[in-house]
PDB file of N, CA and C in Angstrom:
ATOM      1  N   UNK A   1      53.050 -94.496  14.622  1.00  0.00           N
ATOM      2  CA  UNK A   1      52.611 -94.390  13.242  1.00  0.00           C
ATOM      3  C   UNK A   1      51.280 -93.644  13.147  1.00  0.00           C
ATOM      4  N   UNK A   2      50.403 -93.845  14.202  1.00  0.00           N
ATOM      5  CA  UNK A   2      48.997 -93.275  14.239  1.00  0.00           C
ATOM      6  C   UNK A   2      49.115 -91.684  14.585  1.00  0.00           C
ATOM      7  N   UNK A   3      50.325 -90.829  15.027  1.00  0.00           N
ATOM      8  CA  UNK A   3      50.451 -89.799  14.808  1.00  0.00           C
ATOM      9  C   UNK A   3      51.088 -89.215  13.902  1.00  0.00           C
ATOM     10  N   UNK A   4      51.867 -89.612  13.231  1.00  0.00           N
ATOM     11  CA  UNK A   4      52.198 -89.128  12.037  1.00  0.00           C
ATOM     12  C   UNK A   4      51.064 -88.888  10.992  1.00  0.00           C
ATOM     13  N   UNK A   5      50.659 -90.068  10.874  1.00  0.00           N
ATOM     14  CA  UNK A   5      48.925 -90.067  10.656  1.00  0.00           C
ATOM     15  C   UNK A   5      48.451 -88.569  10.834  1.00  0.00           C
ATOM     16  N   UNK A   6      48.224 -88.696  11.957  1.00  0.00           N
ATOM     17  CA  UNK A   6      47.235 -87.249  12.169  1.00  0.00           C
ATOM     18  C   UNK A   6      48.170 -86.045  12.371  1.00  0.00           C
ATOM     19  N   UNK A   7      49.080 -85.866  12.193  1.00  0.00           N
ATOM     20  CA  UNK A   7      49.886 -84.869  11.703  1.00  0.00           C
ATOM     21  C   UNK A   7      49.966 -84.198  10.386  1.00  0.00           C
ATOM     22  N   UNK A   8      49.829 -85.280   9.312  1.00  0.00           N
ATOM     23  CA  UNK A   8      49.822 -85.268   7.846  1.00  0.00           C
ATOM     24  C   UNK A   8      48.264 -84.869   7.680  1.00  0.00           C
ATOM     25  N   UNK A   9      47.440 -85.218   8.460  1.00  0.00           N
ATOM     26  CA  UNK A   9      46.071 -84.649   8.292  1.00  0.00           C
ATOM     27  C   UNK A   9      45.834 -83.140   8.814  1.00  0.00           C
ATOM     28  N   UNK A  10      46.217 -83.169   9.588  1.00  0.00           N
ATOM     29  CA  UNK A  10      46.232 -81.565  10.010  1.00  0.00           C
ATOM     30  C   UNK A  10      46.799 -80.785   8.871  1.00  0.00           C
ATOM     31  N   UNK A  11      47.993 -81.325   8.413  1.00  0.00           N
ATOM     32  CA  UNK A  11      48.903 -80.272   7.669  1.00  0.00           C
ATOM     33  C   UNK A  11      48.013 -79.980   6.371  1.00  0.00           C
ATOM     34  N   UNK A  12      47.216 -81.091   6.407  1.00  0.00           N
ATOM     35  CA  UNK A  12      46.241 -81.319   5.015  1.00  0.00           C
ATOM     36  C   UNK A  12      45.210 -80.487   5.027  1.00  0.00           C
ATOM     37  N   UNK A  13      44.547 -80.727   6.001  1.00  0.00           N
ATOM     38  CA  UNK A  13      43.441 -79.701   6.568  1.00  0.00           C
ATOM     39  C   UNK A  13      43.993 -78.310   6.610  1.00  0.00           C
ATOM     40  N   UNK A  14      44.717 -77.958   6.751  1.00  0.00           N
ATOM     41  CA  UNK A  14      45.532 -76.705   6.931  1.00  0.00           C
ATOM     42  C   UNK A  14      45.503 -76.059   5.587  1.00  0.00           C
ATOM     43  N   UNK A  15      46.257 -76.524   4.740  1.00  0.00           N
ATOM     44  CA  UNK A  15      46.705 -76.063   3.374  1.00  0.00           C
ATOM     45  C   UNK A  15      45.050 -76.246   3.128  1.00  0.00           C
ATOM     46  N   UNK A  16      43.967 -77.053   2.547  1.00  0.00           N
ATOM     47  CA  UNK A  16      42.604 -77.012   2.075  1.00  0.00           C
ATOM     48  C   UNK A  16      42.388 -75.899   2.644  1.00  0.00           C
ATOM     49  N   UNK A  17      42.298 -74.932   3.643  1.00  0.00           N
ATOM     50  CA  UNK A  17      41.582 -74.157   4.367  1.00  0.00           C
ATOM     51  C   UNK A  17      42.494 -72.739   3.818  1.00  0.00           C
ATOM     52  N   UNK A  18      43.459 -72.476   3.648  1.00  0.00           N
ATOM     53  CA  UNK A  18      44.436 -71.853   3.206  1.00  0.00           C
ATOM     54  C   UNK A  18      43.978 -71.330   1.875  1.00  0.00           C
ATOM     55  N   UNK A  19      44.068 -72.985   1.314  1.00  0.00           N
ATOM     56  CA  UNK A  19      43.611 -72.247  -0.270  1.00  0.00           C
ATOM     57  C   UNK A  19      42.551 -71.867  -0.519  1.00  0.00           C
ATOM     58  N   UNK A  20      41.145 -72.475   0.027  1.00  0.00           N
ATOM     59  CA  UNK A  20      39.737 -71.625   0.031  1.00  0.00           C
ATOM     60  C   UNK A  20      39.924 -70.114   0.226  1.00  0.00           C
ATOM     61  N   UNK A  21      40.339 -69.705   1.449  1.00  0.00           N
ATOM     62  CA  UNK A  21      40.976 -68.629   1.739  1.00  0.00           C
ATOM     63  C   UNK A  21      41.175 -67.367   0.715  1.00  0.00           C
ATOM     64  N   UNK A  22      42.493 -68.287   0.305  1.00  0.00           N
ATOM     65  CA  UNK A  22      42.977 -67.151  -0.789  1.00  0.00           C
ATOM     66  C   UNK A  22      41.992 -67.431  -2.016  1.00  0.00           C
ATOM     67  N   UNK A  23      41.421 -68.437  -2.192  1.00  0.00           N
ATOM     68  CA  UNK A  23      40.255 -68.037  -3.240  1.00  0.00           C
ATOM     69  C   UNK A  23      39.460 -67.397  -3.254  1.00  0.00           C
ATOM     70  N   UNK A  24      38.727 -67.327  -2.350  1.00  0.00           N
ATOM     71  CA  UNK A  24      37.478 -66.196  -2.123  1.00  0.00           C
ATOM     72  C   UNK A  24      38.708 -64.419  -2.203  1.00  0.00           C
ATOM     73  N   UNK A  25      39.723 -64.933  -1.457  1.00  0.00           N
ATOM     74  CA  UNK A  25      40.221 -63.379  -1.979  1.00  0.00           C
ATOM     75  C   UNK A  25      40.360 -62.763  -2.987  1.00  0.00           C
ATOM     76  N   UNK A  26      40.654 -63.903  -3.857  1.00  0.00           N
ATOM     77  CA  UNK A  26      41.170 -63.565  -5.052  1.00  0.00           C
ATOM     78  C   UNK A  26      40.063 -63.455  -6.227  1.00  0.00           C
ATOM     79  N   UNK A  27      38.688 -64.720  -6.212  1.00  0.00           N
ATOM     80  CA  UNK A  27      37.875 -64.238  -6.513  1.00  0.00           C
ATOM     81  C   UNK A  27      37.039 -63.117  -6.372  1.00  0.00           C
ATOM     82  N   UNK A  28      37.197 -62.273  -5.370  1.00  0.00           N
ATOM     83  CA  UNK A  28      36.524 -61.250  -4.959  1.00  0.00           C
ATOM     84  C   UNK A  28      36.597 -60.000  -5.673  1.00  0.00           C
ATOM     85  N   UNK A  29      38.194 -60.342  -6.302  1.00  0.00           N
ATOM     86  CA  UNK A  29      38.927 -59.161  -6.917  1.00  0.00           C
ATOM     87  C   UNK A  29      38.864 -59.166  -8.540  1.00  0.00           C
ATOM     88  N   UNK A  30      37.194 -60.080  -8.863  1.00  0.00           N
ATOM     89  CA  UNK A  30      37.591 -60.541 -10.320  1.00  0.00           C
ATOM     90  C   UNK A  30      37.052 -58.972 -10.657  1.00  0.00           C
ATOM     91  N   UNK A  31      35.440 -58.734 -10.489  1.00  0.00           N
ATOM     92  CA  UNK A  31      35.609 -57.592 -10.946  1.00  0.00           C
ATOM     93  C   UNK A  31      36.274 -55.899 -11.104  1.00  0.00           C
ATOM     94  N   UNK A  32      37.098 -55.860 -10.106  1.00  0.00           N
ATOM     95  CA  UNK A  32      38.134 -54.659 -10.296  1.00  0.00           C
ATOM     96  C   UNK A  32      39.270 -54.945 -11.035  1.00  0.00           C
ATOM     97  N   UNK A  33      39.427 -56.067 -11.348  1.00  0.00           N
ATOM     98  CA  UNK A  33      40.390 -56.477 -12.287  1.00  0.00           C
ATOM     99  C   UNK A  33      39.686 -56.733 -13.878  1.00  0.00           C
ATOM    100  N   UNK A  34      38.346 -56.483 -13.987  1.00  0.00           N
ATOM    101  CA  UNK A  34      37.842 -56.096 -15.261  1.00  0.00           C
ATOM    102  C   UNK A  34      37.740 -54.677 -15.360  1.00  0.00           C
ATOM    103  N   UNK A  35      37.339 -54.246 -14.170  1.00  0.00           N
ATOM    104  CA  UNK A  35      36.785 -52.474 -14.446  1.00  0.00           C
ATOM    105  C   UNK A  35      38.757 -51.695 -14.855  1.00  0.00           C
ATOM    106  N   UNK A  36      39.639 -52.663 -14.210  1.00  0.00           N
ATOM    107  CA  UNK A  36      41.283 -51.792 -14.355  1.00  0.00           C
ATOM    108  C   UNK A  36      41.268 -52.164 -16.009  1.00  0.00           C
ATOM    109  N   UNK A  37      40.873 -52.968 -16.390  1.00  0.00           N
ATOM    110  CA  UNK A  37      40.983 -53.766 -18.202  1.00  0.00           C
ATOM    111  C   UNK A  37      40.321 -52.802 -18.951  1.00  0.00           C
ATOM    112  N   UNK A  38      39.386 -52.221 -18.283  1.00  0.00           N
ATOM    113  CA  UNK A  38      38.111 -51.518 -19.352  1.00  0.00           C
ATOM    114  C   UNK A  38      38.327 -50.155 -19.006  1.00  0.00           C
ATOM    115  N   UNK A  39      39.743 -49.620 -18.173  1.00  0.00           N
ATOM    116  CA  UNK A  39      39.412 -48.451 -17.771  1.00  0.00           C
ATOM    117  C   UNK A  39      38.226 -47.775 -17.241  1.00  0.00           C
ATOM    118  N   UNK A  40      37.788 -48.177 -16.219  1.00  0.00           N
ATOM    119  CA  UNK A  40      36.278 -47.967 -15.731  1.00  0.00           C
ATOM    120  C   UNK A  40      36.300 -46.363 -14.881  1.00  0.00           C
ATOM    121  N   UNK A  41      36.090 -45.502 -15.035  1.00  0.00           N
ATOM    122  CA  UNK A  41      36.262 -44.215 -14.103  1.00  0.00           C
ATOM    123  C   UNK A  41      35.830 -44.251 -12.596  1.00  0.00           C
ATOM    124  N   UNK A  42      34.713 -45.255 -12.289  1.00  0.00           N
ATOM    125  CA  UNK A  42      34.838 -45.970 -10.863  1.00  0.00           C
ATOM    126  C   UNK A  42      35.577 -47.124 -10.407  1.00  0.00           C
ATOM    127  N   UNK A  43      37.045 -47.473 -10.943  1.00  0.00           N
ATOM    128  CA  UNK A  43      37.268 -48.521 -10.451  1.00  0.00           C
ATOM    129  C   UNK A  43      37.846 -48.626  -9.050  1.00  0.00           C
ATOM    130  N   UNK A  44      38.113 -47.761  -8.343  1.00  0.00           N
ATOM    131  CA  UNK A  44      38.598 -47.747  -7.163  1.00  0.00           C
ATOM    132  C   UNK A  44      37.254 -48.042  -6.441  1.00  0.00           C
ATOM    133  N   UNK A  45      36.163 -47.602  -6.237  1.00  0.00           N
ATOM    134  CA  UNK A  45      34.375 -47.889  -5.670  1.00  0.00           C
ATOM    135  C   UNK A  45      34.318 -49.256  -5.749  1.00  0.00           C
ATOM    136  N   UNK A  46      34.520 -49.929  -7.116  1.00  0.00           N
ATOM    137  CA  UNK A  46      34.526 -51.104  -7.229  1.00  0.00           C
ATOM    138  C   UNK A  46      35.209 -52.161  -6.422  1.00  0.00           C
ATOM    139  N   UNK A  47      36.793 -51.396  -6.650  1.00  0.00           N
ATOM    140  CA  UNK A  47      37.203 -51.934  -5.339  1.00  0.00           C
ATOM    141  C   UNK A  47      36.936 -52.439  -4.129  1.00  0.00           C
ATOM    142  N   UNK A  48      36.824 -51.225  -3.645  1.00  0.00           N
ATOM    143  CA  UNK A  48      36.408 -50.802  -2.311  1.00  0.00           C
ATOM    144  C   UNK A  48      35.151 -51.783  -1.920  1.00  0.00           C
ATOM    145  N   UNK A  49      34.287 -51.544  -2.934  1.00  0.00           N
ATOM    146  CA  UNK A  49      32.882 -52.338  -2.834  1.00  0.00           C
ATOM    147  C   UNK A  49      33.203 -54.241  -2.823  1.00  0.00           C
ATOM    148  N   UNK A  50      34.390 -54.346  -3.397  1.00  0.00           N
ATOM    149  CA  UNK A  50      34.587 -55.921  -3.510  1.00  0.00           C
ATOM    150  C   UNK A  50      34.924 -56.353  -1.917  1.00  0.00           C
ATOM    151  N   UNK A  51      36.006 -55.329  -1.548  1.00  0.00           N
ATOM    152  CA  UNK A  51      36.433 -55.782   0.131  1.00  0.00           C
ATOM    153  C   UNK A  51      35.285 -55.777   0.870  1.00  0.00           C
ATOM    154  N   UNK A  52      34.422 -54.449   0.763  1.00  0.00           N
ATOM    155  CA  UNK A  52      32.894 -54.871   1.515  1.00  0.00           C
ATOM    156  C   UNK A  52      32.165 -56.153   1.453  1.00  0.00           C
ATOM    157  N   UNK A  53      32.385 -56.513  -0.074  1.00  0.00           N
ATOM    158  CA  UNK A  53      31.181 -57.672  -0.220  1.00  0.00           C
ATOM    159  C   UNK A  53      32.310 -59.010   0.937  1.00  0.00           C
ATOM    160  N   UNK A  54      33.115 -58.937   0.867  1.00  0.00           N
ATOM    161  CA  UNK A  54      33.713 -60.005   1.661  1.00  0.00           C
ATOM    162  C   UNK A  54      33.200 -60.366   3.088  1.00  0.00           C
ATOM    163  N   UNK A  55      32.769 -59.286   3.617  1.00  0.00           N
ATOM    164  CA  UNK A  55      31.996 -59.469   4.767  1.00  0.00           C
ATOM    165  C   UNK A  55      30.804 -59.558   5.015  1.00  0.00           C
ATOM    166  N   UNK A  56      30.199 -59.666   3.587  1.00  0.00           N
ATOM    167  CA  UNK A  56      28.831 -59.905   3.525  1.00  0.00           C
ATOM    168  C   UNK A  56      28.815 -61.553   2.904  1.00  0.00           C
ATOM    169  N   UNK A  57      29.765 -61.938   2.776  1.00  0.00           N
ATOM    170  CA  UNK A  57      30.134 -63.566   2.123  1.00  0.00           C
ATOM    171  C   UNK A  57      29.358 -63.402   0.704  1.00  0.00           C
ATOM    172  N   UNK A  58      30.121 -62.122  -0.312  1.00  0.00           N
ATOM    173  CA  UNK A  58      29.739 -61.810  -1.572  1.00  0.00           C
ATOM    174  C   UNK A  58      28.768 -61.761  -2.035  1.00  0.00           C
ATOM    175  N   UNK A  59      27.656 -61.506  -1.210  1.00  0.00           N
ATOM    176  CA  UNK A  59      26.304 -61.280  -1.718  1.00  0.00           C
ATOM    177  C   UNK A  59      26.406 -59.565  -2.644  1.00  0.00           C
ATOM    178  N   UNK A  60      27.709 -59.152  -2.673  1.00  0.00           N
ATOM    179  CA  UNK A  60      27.405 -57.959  -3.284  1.00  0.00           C
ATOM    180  C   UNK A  60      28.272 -58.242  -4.517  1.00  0.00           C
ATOM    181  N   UNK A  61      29.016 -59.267  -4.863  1.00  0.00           N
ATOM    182  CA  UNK A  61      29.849 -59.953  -5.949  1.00  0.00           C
ATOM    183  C   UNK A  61      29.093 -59.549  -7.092  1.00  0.00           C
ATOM    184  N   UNK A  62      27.835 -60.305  -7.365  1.00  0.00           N
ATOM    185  CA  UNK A  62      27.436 -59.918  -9.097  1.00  0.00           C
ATOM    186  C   UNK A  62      26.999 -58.627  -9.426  1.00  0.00           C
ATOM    187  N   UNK A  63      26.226 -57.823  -8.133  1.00  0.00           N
ATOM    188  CA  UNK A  63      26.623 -56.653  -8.646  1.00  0.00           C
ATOM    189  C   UNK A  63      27.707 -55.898  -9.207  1.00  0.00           C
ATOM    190  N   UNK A  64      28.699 -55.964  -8.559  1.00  0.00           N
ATOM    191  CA  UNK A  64      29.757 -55.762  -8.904  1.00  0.00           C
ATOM    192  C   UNK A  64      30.166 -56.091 -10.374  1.00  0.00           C
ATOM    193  N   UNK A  65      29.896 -57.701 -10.421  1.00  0.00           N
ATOM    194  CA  UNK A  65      30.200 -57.867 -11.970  1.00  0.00           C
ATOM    195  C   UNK A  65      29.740 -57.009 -12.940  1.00  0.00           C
ATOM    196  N   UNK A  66      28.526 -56.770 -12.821  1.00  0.00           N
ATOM    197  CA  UNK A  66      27.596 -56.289 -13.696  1.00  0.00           C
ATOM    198  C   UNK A  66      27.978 -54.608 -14.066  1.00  0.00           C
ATOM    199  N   UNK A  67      28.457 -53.615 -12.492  1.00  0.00           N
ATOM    200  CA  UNK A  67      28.907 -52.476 -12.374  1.00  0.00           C
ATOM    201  C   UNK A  67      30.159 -52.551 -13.334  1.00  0.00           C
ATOM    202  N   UNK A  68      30.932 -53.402 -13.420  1.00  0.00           N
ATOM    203  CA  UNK A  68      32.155 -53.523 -14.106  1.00  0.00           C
ATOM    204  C   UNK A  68      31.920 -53.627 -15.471  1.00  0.00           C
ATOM    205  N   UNK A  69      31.208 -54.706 -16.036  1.00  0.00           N
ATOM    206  CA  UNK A  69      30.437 -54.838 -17.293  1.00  0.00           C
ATOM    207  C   UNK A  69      30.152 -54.134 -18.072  1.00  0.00           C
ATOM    208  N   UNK A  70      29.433 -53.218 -17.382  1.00  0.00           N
ATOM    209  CA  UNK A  70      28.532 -52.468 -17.863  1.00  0.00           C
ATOM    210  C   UNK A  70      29.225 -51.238 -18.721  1.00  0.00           C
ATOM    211  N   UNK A  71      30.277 -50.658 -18.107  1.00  0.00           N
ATOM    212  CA  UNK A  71      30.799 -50.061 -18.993  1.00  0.00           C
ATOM    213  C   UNK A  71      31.689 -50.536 -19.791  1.00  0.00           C
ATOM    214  N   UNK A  72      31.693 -49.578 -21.014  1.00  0.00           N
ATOM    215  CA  UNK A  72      32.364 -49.859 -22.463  1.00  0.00           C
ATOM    216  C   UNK A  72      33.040 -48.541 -23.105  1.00  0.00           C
ATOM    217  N   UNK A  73      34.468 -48.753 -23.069  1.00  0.00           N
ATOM    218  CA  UNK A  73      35.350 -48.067 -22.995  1.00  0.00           C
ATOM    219  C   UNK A  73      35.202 -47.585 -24.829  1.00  0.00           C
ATOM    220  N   UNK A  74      34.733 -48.627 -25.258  1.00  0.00           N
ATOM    221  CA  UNK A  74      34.526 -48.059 -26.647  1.00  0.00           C
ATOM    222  C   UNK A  74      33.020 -47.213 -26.959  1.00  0.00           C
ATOM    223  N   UNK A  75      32.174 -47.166 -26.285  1.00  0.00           N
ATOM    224  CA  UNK A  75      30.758 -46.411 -26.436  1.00  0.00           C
ATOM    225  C   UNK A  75      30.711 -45.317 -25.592  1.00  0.00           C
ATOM    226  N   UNK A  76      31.238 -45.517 -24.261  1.00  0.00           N
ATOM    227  CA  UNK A  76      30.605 -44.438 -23.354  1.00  0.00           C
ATOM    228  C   UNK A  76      32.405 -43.309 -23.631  1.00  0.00           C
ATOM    229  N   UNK A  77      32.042 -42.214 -23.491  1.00  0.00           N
ATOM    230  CA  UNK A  77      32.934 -41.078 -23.141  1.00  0.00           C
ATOM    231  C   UNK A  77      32.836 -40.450 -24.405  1.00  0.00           C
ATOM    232  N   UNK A  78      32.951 -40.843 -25.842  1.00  0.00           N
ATOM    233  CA  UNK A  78      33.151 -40.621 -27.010  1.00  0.00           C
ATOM    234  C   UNK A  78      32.025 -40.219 -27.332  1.00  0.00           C
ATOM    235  N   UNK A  79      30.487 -40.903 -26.996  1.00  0.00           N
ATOM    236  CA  UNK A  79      29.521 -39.741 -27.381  1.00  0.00           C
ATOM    237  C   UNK A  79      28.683 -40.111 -26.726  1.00  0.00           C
ATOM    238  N   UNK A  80      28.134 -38.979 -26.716  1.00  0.00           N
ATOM    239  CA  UNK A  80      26.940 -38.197 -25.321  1.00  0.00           C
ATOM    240  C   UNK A  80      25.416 -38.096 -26.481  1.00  0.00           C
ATOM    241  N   UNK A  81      24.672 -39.157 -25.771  1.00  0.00           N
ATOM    242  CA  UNK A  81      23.313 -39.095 -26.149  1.00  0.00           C
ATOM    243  C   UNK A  81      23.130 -39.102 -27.885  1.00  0.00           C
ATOM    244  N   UNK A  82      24.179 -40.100 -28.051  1.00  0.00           N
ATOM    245  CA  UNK A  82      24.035 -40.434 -29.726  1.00  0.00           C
ATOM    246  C   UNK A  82      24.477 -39.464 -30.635  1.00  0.00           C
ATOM    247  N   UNK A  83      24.828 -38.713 -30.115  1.00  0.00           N
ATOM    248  CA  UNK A  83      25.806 -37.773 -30.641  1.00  0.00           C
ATOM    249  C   UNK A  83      27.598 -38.599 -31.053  1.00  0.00           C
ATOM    250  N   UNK A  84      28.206 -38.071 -32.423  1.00  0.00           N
ATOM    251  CA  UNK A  84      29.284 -38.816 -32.648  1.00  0.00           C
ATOM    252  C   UNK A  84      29.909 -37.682 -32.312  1.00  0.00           C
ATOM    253  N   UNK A  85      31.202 -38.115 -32.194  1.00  0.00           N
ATOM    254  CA  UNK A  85      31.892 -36.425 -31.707  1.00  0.00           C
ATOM    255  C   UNK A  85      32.905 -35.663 -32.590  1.00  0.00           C
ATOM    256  N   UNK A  86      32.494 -35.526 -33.963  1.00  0.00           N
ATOM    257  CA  UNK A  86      32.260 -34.318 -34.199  1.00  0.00           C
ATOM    258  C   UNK A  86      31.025 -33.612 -34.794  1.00  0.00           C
ATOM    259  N   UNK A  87      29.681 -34.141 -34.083  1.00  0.00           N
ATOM    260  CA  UNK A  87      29.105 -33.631 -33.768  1.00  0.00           C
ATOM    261  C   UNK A  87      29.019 -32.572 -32.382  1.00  0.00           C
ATOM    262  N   UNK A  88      29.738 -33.604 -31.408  1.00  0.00           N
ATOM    263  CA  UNK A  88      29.847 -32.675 -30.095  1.00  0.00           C
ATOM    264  C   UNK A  88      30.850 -31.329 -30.480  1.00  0.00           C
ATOM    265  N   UNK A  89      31.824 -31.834 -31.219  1.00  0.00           N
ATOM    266  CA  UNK A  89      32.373 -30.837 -31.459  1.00  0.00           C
ATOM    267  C   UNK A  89      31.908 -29.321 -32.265  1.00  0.00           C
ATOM    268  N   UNK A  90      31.111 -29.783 -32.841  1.00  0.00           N
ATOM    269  CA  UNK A  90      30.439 -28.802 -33.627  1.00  0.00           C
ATOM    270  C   UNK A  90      29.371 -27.998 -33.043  1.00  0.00           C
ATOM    271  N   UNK A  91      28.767 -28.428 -32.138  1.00  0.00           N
ATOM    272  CA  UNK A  91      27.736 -28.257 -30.965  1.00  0.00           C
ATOM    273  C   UNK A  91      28.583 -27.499 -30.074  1.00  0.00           C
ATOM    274  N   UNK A  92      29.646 -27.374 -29.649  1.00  0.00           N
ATOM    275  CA  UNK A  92      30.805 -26.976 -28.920  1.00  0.00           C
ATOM    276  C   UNK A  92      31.665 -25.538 -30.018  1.00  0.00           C
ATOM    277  N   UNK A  93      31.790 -25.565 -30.714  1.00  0.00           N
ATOM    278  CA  UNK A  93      31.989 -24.039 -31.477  1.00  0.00           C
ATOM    279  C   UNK A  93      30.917 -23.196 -31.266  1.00  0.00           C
ATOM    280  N   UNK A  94      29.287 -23.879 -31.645  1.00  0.00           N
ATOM    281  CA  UNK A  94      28.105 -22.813 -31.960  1.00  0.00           C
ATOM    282  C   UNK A  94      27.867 -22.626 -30.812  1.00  0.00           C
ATOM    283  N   UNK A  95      28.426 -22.960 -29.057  1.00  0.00           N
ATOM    284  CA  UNK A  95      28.177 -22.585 -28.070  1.00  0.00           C
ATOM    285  C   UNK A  95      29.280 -21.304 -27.800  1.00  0.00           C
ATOM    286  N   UNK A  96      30.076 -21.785 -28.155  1.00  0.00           N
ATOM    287  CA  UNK A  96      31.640 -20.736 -28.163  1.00  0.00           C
ATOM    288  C   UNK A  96      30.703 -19.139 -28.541  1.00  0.00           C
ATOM    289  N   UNK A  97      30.310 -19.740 -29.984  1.00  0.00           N
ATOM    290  CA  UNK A  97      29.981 -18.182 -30.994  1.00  0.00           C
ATOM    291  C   UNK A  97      28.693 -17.647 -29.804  1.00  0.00           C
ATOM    292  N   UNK A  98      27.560 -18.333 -29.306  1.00  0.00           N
ATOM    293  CA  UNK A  98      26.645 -17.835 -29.110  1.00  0.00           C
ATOM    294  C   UNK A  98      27.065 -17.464 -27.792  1.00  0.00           C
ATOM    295  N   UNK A  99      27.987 -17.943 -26.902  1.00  0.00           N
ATOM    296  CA  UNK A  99      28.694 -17.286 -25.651  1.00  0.00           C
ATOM    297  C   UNK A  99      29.174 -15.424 -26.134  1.00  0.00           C
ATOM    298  N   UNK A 100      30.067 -15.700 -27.128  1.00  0.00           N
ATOM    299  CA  UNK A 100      30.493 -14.719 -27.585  1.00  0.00           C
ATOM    300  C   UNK A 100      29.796 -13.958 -27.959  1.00  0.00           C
ATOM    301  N   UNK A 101      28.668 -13.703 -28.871  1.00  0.00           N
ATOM    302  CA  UNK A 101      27.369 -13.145 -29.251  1.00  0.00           C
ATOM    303  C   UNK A 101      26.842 -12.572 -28.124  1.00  0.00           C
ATOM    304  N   UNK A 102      26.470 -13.071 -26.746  1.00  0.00           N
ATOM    305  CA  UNK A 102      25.138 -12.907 -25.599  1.00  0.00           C
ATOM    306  C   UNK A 102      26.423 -11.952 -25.314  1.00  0.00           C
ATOM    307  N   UNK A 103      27.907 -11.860 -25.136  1.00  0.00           N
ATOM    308  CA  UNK A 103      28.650 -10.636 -24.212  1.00  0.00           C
ATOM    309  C   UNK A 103      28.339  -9.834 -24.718  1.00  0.00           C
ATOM    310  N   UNK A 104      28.931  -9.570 -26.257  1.00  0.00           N
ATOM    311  CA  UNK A 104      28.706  -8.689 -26.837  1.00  0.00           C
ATOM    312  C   UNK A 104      27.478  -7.695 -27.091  1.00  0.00           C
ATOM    313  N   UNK A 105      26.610  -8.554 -26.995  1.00  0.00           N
ATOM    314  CA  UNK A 105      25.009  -7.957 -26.355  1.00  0.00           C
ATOM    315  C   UNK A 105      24.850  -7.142 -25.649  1.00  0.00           C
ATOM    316  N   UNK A 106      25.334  -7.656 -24.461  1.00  0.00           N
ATOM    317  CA  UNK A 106      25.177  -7.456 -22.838  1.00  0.00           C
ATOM    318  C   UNK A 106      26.037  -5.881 -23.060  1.00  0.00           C
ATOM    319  N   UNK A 107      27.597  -6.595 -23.374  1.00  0.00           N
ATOM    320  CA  UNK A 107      28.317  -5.012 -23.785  1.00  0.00           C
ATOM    321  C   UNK A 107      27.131  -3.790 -24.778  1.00  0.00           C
ATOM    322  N   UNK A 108      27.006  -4.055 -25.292  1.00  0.00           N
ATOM    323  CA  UNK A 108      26.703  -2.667 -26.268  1.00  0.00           C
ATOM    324  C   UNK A 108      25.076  -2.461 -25.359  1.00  0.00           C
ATOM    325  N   UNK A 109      24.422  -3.321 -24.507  1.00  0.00           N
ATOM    326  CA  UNK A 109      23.094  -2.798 -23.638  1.00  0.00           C
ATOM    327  C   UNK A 109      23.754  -1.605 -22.361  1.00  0.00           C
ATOM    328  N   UNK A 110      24.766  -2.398 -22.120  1.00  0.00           N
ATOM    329  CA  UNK A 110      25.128  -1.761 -20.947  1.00  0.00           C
ATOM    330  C   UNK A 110      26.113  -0.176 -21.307  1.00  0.00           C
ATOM    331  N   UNK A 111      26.286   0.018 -22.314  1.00  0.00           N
ATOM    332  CA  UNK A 111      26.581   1.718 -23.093  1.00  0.00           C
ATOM    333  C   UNK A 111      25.655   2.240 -23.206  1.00  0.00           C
ATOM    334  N   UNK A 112      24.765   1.693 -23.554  1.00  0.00           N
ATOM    335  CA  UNK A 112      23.099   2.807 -23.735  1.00  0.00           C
ATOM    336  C   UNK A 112      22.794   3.026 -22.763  1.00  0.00           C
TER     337      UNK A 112
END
């Protein structure tokens, strides 16, 4: 009876150790599984950076959070330095014209 006992404890000890295990794995992966939510343009780094922190026993975890966080799929890409975009857009024609303008320059210098 006293080994069955400690059979059922092992198996116990076993599975506890198992599931820590896959927790830290799985916690590890919280933030690339926000940066894939938010469309993050580094989320593969993030990744990558989560499997690193595993061998550092996640001392690189809240960075991570924070790298993930931080971007906002609704503010960043859409406008550049407080600019709304069609402002960029408009900023983006008068570069067109003044591209077009400086050839035309250049052309009629280089006939004389």
């Amino acid at each position: 009876m006293n080994l069955a006992l400690d059979y059922a404890s092992l198996g116990i000890l076993l599975f506890v150790i198992l599931i820590f295990i896959y927790g830290l794995i799985a916690i590890h992966d919280i933030p690339y599984e926000i940066a894939v939510k938010r469309n993050h343009p580094q989320q593969e780094a993030i990744h990558v950076t989560g499997w690193i922190s595993l061998f550092f026993m996640h001392a690189l975890w809240p960075l991570l959070w924070v790298w993930a966080m931080y971007y906002d799929p609704k503010t960043q890409g859409q406008a550049v330095k407080g600019l709304s975009l069609g402002e960029q857009q408009n900023l983006q024609l008068q570069l067109t014209q003044l591209q077009t303008d400086v050839h035309a320059l250049a052309s009629k210098v280089g006939e004389q």
